[in-house]
Each structure stands twice: as structure tokens, then as C-alpha cells.
Protein backbone atom coordinates (compact mmCIF):
# COMPACT_ATOMS: atom_id res chain seq x y z
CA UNK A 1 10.55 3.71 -50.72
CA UNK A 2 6.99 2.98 -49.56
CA UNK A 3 8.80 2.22 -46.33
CA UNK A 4 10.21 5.35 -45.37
CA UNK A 5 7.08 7.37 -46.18
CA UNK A 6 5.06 5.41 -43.51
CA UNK A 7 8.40 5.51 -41.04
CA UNK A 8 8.37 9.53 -41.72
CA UNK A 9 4.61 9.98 -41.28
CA UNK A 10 5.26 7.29 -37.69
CA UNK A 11 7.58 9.64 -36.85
CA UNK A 12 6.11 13.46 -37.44
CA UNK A 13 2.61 11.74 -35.82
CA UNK A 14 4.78 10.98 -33.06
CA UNK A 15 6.17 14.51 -32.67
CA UNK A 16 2.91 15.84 -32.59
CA UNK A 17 1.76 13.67 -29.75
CA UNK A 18 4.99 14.62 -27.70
CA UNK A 19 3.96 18.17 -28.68
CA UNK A 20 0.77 17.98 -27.54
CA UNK A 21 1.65 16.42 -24.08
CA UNK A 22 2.57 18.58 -21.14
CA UNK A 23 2.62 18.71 -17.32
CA UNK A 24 0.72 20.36 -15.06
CA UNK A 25 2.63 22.59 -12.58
CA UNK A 26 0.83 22.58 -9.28
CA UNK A 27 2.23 25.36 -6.97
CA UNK A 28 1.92 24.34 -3.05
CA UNK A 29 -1.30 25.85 -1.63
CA UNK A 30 -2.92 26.63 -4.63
CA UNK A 31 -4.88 23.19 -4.56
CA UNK A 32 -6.29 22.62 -1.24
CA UNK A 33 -5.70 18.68 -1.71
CA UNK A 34 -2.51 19.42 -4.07
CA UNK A 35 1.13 19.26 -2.45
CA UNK A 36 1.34 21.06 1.07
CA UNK A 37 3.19 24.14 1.16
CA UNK A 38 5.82 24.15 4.03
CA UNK A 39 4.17 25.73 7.42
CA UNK A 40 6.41 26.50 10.38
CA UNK A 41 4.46 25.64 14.12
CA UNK A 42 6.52 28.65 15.83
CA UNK A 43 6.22 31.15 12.59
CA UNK A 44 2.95 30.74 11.56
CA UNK A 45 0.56 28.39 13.74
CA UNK A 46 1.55 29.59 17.23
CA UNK A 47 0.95 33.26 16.29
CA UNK A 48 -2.34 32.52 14.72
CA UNK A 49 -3.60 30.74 17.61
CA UNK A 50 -2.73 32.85 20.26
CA UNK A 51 -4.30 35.42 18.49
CA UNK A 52 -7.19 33.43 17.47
CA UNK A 53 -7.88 30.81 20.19
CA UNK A 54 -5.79 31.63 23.01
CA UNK A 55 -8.44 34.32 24.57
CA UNK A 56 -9.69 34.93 27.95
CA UNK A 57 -12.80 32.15 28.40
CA UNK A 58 -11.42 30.22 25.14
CA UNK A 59 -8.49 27.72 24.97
CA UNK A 60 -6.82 28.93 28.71
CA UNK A 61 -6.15 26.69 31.55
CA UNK A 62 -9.90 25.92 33.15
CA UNK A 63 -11.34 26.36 30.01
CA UNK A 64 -12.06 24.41 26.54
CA UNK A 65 -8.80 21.83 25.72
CA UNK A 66 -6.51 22.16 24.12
CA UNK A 67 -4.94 25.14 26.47
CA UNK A 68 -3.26 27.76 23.59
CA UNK A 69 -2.61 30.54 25.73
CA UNK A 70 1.04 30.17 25.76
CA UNK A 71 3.26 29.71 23.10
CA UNK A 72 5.37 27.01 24.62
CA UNK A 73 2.77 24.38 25.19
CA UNK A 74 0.62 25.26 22.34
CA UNK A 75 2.32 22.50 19.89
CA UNK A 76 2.70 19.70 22.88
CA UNK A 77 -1.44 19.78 23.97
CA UNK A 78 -2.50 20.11 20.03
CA UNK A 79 0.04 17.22 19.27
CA UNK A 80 -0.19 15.19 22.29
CA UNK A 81 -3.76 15.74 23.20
CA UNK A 82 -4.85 13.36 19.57
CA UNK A 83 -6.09 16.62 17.74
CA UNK A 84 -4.04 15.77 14.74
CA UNK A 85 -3.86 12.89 12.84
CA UNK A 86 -0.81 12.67 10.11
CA UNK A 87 -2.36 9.64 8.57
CA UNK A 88 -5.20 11.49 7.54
CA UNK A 89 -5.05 14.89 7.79
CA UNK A 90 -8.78 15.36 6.81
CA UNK A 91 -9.94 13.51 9.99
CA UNK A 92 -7.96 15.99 12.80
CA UNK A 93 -10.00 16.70 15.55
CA UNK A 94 -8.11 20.44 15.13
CA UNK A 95 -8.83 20.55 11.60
CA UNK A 96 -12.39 19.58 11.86
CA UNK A 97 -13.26 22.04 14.07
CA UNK A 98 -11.63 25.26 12.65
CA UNK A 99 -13.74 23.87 9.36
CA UNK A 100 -17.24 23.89 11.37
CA UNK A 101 -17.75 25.18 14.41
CA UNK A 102 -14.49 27.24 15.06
CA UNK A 103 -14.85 29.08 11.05
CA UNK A 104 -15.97 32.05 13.14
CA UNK A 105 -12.58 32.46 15.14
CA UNK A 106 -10.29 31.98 11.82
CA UNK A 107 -12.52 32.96 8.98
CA UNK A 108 -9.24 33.30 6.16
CA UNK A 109 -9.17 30.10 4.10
CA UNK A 110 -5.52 30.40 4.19
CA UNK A 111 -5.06 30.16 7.64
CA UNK A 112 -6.93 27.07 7.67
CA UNK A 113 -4.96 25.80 4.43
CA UNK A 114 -1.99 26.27 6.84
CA UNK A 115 -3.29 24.29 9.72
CA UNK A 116 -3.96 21.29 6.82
CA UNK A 117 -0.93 21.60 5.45
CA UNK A 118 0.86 21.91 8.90
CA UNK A 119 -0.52 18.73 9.46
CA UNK A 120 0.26 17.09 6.32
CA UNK A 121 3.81 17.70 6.41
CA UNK A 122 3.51 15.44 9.74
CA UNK A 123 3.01 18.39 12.36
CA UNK A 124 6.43 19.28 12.55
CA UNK A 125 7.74 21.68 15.75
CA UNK A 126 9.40 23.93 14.05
């Protein structure tokens, strides 16, 4: 009798551990180091940095590298000219400098979340 007493208390302490467990949902881009929310190049990247970069005296042809001024070759000198690095994200030439001395030219934290996250789902061209 003794023995089912301790098996029933076991077993309502156990319920109330299971009760008191519970996951934490992390929704993509809410957590700048959580899961990466899906970015498309063509979508939202090429826009931004034709907009942003690709200006007369900035990232043209004769000017600072990598060129940006046209939509086509935007992904191929970012991706080909070793300004992104999959392996870690964190130390992209591109990403480094949109955090320090390009913040000026794209000054929304979610535009810069995108370029991360871009890059963390492998710098895709899509």
C-alpha cells in the first residue's frame, strides 16, 4: 500500500515537471543571432543596394569595389569579390562595413539583419 502512495506522489511530481517545461519559440529575425529569416538577393538585397550604394561617386565602375550600380552584377562582385564569408557570417567584409563605417548609407537595423541573414542562408542568388 505504502508502495503505491510513493509511485502516485513519483508520478504527479513528474507531471508537474513536464508541466513546468516548455519551449521557446524563436521567430526568424527577431534574434539577431537566432535562425535567419529567408532573404531573396533579387527581391530584397539588389533593391536596397542600388538604392543605397549604387550612387554616382559610390560603388560605380571607377569608383570604391564592389561596383553595385547594376542589378545584374551586383550579386557576382559581392560574392566573387570575398565580401562574404558563409562560414562565418560575422566576419564578411560586406557585413562589417554596413555595421561601421557604411551605418550612415543603411541606417534600418533590418536592412542590415537582411544582409546577415542573406549571408547565413549561404548567399543564395535568388
Amino acid at each position: 500500500m505504502k508502495m503505491n502512495y510513493i509511485f502516485i506522489f513519483l508520478g504527479i511530481l513528474f507531471g508537474f515537471f513536464l508541466a513546468g517545461c516548455y519551449k521557446d519559440v524563436i521567430q526568424p529575425g527577431s534574434d539577431p543571432d537566432g535562425p535567419p529569416q529567408s532573404v531573396s538577393f533579387k527581391q530584397d538585397l539588389s533593391p536596397l543596394f542600388k538604392a543605397k550604394c549604387g550612387l554616382t561617386g559610390c560603388h560605380v565602375p571607377g569608383s570604391h569595389k564592389p561596383n553595385m550600380d547594376v542589378e545584374a552584377n551586383t550579386y557576382i562582385n559581392i560574392v566573387s569579390g570575398g565580401y562574404v564569408n558563409t562560414l562565418i557570417p560575422k566576419e564578411s567584409i560586406i557585413y562589417k562595413q554596413i555595421n561601421s563605417s557604411m551605418l550612415e548609407y543603411i541606417p534600418a537595423q533590418s536592412d542590415r539583419q537582411k544582409v546577415f541573414d542573406w549571408i547565413r542562408n549561404g548567399a543564395p542568388n535568388n
